[in-house]
Structures are given as structure tokens and as C-alpha cells.
Protein backbone atom coordinates (compact mmCIF):
# COMPACT_ATOMS: atom_id res chain seq x y z
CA UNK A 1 110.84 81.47 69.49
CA UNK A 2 112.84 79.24 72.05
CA UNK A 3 112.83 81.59 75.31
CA UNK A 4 115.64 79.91 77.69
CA UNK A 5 114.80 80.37 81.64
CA UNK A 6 118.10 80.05 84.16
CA UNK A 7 116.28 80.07 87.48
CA UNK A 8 117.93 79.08 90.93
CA UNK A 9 116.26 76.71 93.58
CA UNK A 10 114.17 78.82 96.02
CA UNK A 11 110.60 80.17 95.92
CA UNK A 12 111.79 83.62 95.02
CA UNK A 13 113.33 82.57 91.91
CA UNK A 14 110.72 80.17 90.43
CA UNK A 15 107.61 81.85 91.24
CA UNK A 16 108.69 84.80 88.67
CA UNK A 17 110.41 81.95 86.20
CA UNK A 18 106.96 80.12 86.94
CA UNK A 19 104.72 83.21 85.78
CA UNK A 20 107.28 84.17 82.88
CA UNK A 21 106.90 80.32 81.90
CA UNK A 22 103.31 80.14 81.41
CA UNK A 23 102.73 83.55 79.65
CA UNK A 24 105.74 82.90 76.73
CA UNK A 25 103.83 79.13 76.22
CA UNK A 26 100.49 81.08 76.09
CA UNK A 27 102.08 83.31 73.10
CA UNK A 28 103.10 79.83 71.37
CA UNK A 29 107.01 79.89 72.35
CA UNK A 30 109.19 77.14 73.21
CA UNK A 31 110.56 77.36 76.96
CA UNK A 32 113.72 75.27 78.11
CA UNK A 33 114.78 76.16 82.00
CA UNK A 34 118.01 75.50 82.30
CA UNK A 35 119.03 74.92 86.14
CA UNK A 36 120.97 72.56 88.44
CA UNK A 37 120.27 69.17 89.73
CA UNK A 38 117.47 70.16 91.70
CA UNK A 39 115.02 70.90 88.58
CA UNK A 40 114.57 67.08 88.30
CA UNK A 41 111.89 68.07 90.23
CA UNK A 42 110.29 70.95 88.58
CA UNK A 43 108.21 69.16 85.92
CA UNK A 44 104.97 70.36 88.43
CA UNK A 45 106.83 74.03 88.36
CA UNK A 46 106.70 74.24 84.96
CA UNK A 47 104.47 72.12 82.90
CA UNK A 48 104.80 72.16 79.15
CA UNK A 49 108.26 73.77 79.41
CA UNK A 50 111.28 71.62 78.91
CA UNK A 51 114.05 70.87 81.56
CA UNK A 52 117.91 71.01 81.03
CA UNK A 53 120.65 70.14 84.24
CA UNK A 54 123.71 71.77 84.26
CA UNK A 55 126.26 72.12 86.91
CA UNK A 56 126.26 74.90 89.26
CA UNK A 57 128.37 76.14 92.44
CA UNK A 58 127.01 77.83 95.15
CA UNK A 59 129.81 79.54 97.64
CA UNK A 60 127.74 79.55 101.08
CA UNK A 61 127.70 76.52 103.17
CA UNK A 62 130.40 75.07 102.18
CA UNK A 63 133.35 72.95 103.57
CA UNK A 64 137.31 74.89 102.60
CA UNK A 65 137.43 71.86 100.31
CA UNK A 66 134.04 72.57 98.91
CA UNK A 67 135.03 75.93 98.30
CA UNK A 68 138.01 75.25 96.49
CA UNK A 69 136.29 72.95 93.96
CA UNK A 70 132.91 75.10 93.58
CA UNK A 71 135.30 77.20 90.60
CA UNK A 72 135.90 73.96 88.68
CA UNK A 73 132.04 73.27 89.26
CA UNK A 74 131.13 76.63 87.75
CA UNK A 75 133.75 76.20 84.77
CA UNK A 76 131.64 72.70 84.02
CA UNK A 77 128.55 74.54 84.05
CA UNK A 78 129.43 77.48 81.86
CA UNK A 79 131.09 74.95 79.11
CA UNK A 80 127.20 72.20 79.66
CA UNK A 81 125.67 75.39 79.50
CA UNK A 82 127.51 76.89 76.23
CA UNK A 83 127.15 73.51 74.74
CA UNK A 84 123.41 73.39 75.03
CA UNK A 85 122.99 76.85 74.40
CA UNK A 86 124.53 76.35 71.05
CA UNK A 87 122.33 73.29 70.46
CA UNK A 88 118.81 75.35 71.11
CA UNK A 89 119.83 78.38 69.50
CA UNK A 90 117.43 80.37 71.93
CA UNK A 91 116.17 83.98 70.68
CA UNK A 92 116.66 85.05 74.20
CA UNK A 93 118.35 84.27 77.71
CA UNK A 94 116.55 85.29 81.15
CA UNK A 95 118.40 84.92 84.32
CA UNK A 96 115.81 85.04 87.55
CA UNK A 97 118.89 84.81 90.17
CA UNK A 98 120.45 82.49 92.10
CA UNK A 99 123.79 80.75 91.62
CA UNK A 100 121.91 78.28 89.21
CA UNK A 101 121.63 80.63 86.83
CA UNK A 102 125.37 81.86 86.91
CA UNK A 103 126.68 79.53 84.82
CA UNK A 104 124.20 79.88 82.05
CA UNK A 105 123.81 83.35 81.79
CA UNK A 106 127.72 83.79 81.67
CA UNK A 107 127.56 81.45 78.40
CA UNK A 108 124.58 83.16 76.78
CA UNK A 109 126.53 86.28 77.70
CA UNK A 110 129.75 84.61 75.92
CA UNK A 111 127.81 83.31 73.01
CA UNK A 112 126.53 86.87 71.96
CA UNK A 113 123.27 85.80 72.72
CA UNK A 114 119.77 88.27 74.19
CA UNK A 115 120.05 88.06 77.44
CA UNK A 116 118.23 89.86 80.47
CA UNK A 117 118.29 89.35 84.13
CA UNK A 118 115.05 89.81 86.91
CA UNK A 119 115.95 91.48 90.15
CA UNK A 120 112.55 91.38 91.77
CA UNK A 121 114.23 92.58 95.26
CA UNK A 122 115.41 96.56 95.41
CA UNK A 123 118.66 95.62 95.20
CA UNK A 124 120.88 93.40 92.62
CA UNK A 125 121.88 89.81 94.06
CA UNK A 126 125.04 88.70 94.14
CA UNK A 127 124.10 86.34 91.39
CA UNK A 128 122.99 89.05 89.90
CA UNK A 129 126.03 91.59 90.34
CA UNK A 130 127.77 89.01 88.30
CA UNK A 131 126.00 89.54 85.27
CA UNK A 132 124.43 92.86 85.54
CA UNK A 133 127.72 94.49 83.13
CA UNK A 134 127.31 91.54 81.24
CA UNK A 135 123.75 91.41 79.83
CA UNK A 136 121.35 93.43 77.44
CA UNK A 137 118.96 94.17 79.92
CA UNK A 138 118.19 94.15 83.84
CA UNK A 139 114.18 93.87 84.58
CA UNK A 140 113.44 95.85 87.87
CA UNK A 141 110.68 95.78 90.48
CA UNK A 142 111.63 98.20 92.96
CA UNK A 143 113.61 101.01 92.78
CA UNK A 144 117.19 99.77 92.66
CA UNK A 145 118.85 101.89 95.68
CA UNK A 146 122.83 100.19 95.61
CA UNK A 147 124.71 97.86 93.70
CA UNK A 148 124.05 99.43 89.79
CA UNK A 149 126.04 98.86 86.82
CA UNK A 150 128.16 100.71 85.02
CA UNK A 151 125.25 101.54 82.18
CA UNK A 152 121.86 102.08 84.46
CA UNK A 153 119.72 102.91 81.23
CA UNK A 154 120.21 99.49 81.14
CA UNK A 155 117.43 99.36 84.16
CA UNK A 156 114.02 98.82 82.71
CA UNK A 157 111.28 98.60 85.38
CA UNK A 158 108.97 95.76 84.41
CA UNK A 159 107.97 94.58 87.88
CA UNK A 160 108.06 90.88 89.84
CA UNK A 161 105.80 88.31 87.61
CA UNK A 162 103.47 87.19 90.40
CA UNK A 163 101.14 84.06 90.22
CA UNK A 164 97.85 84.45 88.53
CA UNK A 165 95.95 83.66 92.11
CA UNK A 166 97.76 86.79 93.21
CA UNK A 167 96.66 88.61 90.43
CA UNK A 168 93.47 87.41 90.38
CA UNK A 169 92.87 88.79 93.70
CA UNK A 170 94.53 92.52 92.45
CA UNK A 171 92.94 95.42 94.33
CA UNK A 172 90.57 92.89 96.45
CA UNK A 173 87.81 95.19 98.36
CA UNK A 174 89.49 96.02 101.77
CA UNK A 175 87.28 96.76 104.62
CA UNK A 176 88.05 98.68 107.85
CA UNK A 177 88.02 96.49 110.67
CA UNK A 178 84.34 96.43 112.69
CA UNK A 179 83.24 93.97 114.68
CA UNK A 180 86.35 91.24 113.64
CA UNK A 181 89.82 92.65 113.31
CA UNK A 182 91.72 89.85 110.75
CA UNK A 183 95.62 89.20 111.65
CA UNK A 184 97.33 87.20 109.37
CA UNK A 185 101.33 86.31 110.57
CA UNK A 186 103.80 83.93 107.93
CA UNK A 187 107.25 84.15 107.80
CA UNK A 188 108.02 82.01 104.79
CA UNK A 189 107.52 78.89 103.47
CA UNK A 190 108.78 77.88 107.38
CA UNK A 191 107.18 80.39 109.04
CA UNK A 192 109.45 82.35 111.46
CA UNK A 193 110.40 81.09 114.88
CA UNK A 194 110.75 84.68 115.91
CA UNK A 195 106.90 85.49 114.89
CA UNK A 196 105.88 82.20 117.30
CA UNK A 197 107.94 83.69 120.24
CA UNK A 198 106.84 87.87 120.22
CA UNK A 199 103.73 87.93 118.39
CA UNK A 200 101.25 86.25 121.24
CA UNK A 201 103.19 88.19 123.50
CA UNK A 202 102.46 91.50 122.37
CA UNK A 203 98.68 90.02 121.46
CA UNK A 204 98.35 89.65 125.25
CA UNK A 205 99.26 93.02 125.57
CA UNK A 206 96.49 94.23 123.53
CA UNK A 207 93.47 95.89 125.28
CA UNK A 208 91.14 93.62 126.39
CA UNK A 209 88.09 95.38 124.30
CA UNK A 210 90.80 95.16 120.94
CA UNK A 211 91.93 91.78 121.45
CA UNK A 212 88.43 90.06 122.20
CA UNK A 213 87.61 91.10 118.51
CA UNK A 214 91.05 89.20 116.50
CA UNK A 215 91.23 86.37 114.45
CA UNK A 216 94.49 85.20 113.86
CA UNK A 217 95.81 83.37 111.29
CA UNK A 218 99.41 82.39 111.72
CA UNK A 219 102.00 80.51 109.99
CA UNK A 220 104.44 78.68 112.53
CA UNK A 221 106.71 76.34 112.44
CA UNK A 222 105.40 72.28 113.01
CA UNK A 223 107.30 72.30 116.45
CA UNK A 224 105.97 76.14 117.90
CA UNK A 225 102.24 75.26 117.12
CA UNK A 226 101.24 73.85 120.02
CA UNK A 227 103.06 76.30 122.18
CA UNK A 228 101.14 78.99 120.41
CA UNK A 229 98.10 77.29 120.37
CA UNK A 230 98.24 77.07 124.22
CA UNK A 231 98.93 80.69 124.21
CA UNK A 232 96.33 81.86 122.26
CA UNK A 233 93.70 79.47 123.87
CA UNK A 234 94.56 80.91 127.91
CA UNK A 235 93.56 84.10 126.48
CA UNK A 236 90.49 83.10 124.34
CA UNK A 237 91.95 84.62 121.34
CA UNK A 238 90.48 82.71 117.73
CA UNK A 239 93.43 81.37 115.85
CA UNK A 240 94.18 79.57 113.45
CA UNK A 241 97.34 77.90 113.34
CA UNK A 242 99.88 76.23 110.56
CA UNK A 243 102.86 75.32 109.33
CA UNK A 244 101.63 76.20 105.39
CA UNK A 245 98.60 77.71 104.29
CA UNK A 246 98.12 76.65 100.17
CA UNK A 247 95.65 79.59 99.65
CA UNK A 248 98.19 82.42 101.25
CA UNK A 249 97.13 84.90 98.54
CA UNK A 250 93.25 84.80 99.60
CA UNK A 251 94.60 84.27 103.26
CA UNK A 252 96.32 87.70 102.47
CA UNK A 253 93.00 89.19 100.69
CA UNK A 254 90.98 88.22 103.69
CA UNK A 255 93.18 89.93 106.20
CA UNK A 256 93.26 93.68 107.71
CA UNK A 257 96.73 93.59 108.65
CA UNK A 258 99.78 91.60 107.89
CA UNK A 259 102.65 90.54 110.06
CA UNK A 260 105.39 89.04 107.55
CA UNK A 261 108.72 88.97 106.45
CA UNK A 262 109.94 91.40 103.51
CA UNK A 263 111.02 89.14 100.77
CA UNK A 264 111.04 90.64 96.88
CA UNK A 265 107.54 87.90 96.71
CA UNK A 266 106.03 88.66 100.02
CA UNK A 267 105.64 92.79 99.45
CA UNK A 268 105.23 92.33 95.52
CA UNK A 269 101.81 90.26 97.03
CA UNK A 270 100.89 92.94 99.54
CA UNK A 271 101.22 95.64 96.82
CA UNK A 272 99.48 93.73 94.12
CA UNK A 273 96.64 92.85 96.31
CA UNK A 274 96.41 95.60 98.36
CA UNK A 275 96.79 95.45 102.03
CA UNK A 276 99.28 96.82 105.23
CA UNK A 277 101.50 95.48 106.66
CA UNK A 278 104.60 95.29 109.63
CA UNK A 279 107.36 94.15 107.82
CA UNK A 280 110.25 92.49 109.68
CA UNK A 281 113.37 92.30 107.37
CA UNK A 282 115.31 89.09 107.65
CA UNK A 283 118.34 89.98 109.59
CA UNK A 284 120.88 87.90 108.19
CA UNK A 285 119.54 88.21 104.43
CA UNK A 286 122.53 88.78 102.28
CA UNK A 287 123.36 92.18 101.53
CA UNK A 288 120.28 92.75 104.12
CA UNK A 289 118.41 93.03 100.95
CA UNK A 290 115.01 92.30 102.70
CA UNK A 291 115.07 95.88 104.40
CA UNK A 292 114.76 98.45 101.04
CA UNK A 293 112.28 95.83 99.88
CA UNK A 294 110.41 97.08 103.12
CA UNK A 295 111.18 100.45 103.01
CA UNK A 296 109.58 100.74 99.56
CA UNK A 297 106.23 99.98 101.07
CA UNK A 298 107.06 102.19 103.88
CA UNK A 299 107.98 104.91 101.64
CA UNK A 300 104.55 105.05 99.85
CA UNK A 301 102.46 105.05 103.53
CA UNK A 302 101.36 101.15 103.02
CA UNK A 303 102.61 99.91 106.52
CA UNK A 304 105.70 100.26 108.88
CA UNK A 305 109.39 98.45 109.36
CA UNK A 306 110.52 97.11 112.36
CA UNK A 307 113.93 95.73 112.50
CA UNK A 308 113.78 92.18 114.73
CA UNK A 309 116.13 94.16 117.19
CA UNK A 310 113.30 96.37 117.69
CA UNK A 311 110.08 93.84 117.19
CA UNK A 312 109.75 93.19 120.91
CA UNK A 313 106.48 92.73 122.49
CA UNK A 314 106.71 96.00 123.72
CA UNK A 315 106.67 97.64 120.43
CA UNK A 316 104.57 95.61 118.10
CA UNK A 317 101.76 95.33 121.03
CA UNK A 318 101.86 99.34 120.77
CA UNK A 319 101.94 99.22 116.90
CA UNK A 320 98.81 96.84 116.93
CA UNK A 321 96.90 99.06 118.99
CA UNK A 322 97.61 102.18 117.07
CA UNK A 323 96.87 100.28 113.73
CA UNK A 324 93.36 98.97 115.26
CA UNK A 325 92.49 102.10 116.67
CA UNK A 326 92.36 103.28 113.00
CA UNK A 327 90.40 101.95 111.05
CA UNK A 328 90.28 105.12 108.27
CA UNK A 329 94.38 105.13 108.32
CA UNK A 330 94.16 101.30 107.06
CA UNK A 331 91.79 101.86 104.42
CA UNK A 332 94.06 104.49 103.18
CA UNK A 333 97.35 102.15 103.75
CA UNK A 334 95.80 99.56 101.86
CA UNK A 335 95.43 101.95 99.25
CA UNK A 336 98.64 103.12 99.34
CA UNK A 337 99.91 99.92 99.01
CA UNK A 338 98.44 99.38 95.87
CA UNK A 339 100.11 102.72 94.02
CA UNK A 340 103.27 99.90 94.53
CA UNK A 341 101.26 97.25 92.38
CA UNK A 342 102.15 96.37 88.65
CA UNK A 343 99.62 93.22 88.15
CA UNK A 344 101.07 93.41 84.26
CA UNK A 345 104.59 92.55 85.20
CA UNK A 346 104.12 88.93 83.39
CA UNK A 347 103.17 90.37 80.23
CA UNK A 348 105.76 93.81 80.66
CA UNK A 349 108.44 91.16 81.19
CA UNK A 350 107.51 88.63 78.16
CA UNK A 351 107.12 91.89 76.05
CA UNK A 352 110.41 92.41 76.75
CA UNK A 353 111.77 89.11 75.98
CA UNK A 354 110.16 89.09 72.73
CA UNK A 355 111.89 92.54 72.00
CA UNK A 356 115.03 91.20 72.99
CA UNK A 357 115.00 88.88 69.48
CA UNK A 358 114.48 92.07 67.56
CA UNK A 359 117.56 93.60 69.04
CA UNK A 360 120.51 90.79 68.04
């Protein structure tokens, strides 16, 4: 079979195209991505697959007379994208977000071809509202709370394809905090200015007998690091400090707690590997989509959500403290976190594809 991927240009996006990638070339089919100019650069992302560039349109950031052109941009990409599409003859579509993927997945949808879409966060992207009338099938992670379409049966929960160093490290031991207490902080690929500014703040707010036993491992950005270093250093605290950690998912194994953002990616690791965490939803996330994504760890007793209006010092120092103090309640978050887990998302989602074929 030739399996076409549409995938956008961020981490959240590939990582799942990524996963979905390898396990359709490990059953012996043909993958083509299909994205925009950026995917020059994805021969790394996806090795073995094949790469097509098509024109795509994104509407944020954009100058009035970008905006009034990004329309015609989209038009060129539907029409490259019907015209290649008719060329490969694929046995199924997959969309995986983003406005990359827009133009593609309307001409697969056109073309009468199998077509699905992944929404790995609780709720559908606006990519994603796009097409969700439009195709066969919507893959799910989370519970979808807003934004459904007209036919939910439609809605087939498959999970977020995660890489295999995540799911290598699936239900990792976790042991209560005893002599060392493990922090780890990342707010992205960036880190998060915000984390670099409250987190040492409410560390030095910490008992003395509580903080003397952390070891912090923190993502900041390449600016805040010395800043934060100095911080951490007046109070004697072991850190250890970067603007990108390669091994994040062992990083996130060897941790007791986690400080982090709530991206789809971010709690779909946390869940698959097991471990609690203080999620701060990204307040100016489209469609705030970052905060059910927290909530649905919440929801199952795997860690709290603090809004960044409410992550002061103040607050997290006091959440720290009551988290530390015990040591029974994480082992039974980290447990809780993993009732979230589907490690077989990869292989639910390529079963899918496949079954797609069957149904033209």
C-alpha cells in the first residue's frame, strides 16, 4: 500500500507522523509525506519515506496583504496536492494537523479518497475543524470535550503515536522520593521564560530540610541560564541547567515530579511513562487547547493545573511542599497517570490506516 502522511511543521505534528512513519514501513508500505516547503528538511524525520512540497497558507502572522493572498496560496496547494494525489494513487490519506496538511487533505477529501485525521490534543485544531465533516475517520487521544462534528461515531480513540524511547521507557519503576527528591522543569523545545522567572523563587521558599534534598533539572532558555544558575547556586540547590536535553524521555523517567507545559506530546509522555506532574497550560494556545489536555491528567488524580495567572511563587512553593511531604500520594499519582497511557497507539493507528483501504 502507498500510505500518504500530510503533517504540519512543529514538533507536535511530526513526532506522531514520525511514529506512524516508521511502523507502516515496518509492515512493508510505501510512505510519501506530503507537506510545505519546510519538509526539505525532514529527510532525518523520516528516513525511508518519500517527500512531496506543496503549497500551503497559514493565517497567523501575517501582513493584511499576506492575508489576502494566503486563499490563492491554499487554492495552489489543493490543485499540487490533487495532482499528486492522483499520480500516487494512495490507499489512504492521514492528516496530523497543522495548516500544511489543509491543502492535502481537502484534495484527498475531493478525490474520494480514505482519509483520517489525528487530533492528539482534547480538542480538534483549527486545521483540524476544517476537515473533521470532511473525512472517514478522526483518530483521538483524549477525550474530545468541544469542537465535534456533525457524525461523532466518526471518533475512534486510537491514542497519540509516541516515539519508541518513550515507549520503551512505558511504566518505568517510580520510586517515592527518600533521601534525593528529582525535579525536572521544560517548557518546550525553548523552555519557558516564565518557568526561569517563578520556579527558583518558589524553590527558595521551600523548607530548608525539603530543599537541601532536590536535584533539579531544568530546561531554560540560552539567555535565563545563567540567571538561574546564580540562583540556584546562592542557595546550594544541585541543578542542572539547559536549553535542550536530547534524552527528555529518560530525563522524565528519572524524575519524581514534573514541572511542564501541557502540550497533546508533553502529557501523552507523562501518561505513557508514568509520572506527576504541575501542568501550566500555555495561555495564549489557540482555542486554549493546552488546558483540557491538562485537565485530563488532573481528572484521573496524576498531578494538578495551575493556570500561569495563578503559578506564582506563592502557590507552586506551597504545591512543592505538599507534593514532597507525600511521598505515598506520588507513588499513587504516578500510577494514576499511567491508567491515561496507550503505549499501542502506533500500531492502533496503522491498524486503522490499513482498514481504511478495505473500506473504499
Amino acid at each position: 500500500m502507498t500510505i500518504v502522511l500530510a503533517a504540519g511543521g512543529t514538533g507536535g505534528h511530526l513526532f506522531p507522523a514520525e511514529a506512524l512513519s516508521g511502523e507502516l514501513r515496518a509492515r512493508g508500505h510505501r510512505v510519501v509525506v506530503m507537506t510545505d516547503k519546510r519538509g526539505t528538511g525532514y529527510g532525518d524525520v523520516f528516513p525511508g519515506a518519500e517527500i512531496a512540497i506543496v503549497p500551503s497558507a497559514a493565517f497567523s502572522d501575517r501582513s493584511v496583504l499576506g492575508l489576502m493572498f494566503a486563499p490563492f496560496e491554499i487554492l495552489a496547494g489543493i490543485a499540487v496536492s490533487f495532482a499528486k494525489l492522483k499520480k500516487l494513487k494512495p490507499s489512504a490519506v492521514v492528516g496530523f494537523g497543522g495548516y500544511p496538511s489543509v491543502p492535502v487533505m481537502l484534495a484527498a477529501c475531493f478525490a474520494g479518497l480514505p482519509t483520517a485525521i489525528l487530533s492528539p490534543d482534547a480538542l480538534l485544531g483549527r486545521a483540524n475543524r476544517l476537515l473533521m465533516n470532511y473525512v472517514k475517520v478522526i483518530a483521538a487521544n483524549f477525550k474530545l470535550v468541544r469542537f465535534l462534528p456533525r457524525h461523532p461515531e466518526k471518533i475512534v480513540y486510537t491514542g497519540n503515536p509516541l516515539r519508541p524511547e518513550v515507549i520503551a521507557l512505558h511504566n518505568a519503576p517510580y520510586e517515592a522520593p527518600a533521601n534525593a527528591i528529582r525535579l525536572l522543569v521544560f517548557g518546550g523545545s525553548q523552555g519557558a521564560r516564565v518557568f526561569s522567572e517563578r520556579v527558583p523563587d518558589a524553590i527558595a521558599r521551600l523548607p530548608e530540610a525539603m530543599r537541601s534534598r532536590l536535584e533539579i533539572v531544568q530546561q531554560c532558555r540560552p539567555e535565563d541560564i545563567e540567571g538561574v544558575r546564580r540562583v540556584y547556586e546562592r542557595m546550594a540547590v544541585k541543578a542542572e541547567l539547559a536549553p535542550f536535553f536530547k534524552d527528555m524521555p529518560a530525563q522524565i523517567a528519572k524524575s519524581h515530579l514534573v514541572i511542564a507545559r501541557s502540550g497533546a506530546g508533553t502529557v501523552s509522555e507523562l501518561a505513557c511513562i508514568g509520572r506527576p506532574a504541575i501542568l501550566v497550560p500555555l495561555p495564549h494556545a489557540l482555542d486554549d487547547n493546552q488546558t483540557p489536555n491538562a485537565q485530563a491528567l488532573v481528572d484521573v488524580g496524576a498531578g494538578w493545573r495551575l493556570p500561569q495567572n495563578e503559578f506564582t511563587p506563592e502557590k507552586l512553593s506551597q504545591t512543592l511542599t505538599d507534593a514532597f511531604a507525600d511521598p505515598a500520594g506520588l507513588v499513587a499519582m504516578a500510577a494514576a497517570a499511567l491508567t491515561l497511557a496507550k503505549p499501542g497507539a502506533t500500531k492502533a493507528l496503522a491498524d486503522l490506516v490499513e482498514q481504511l483501504e478495505g473500506a473504499r
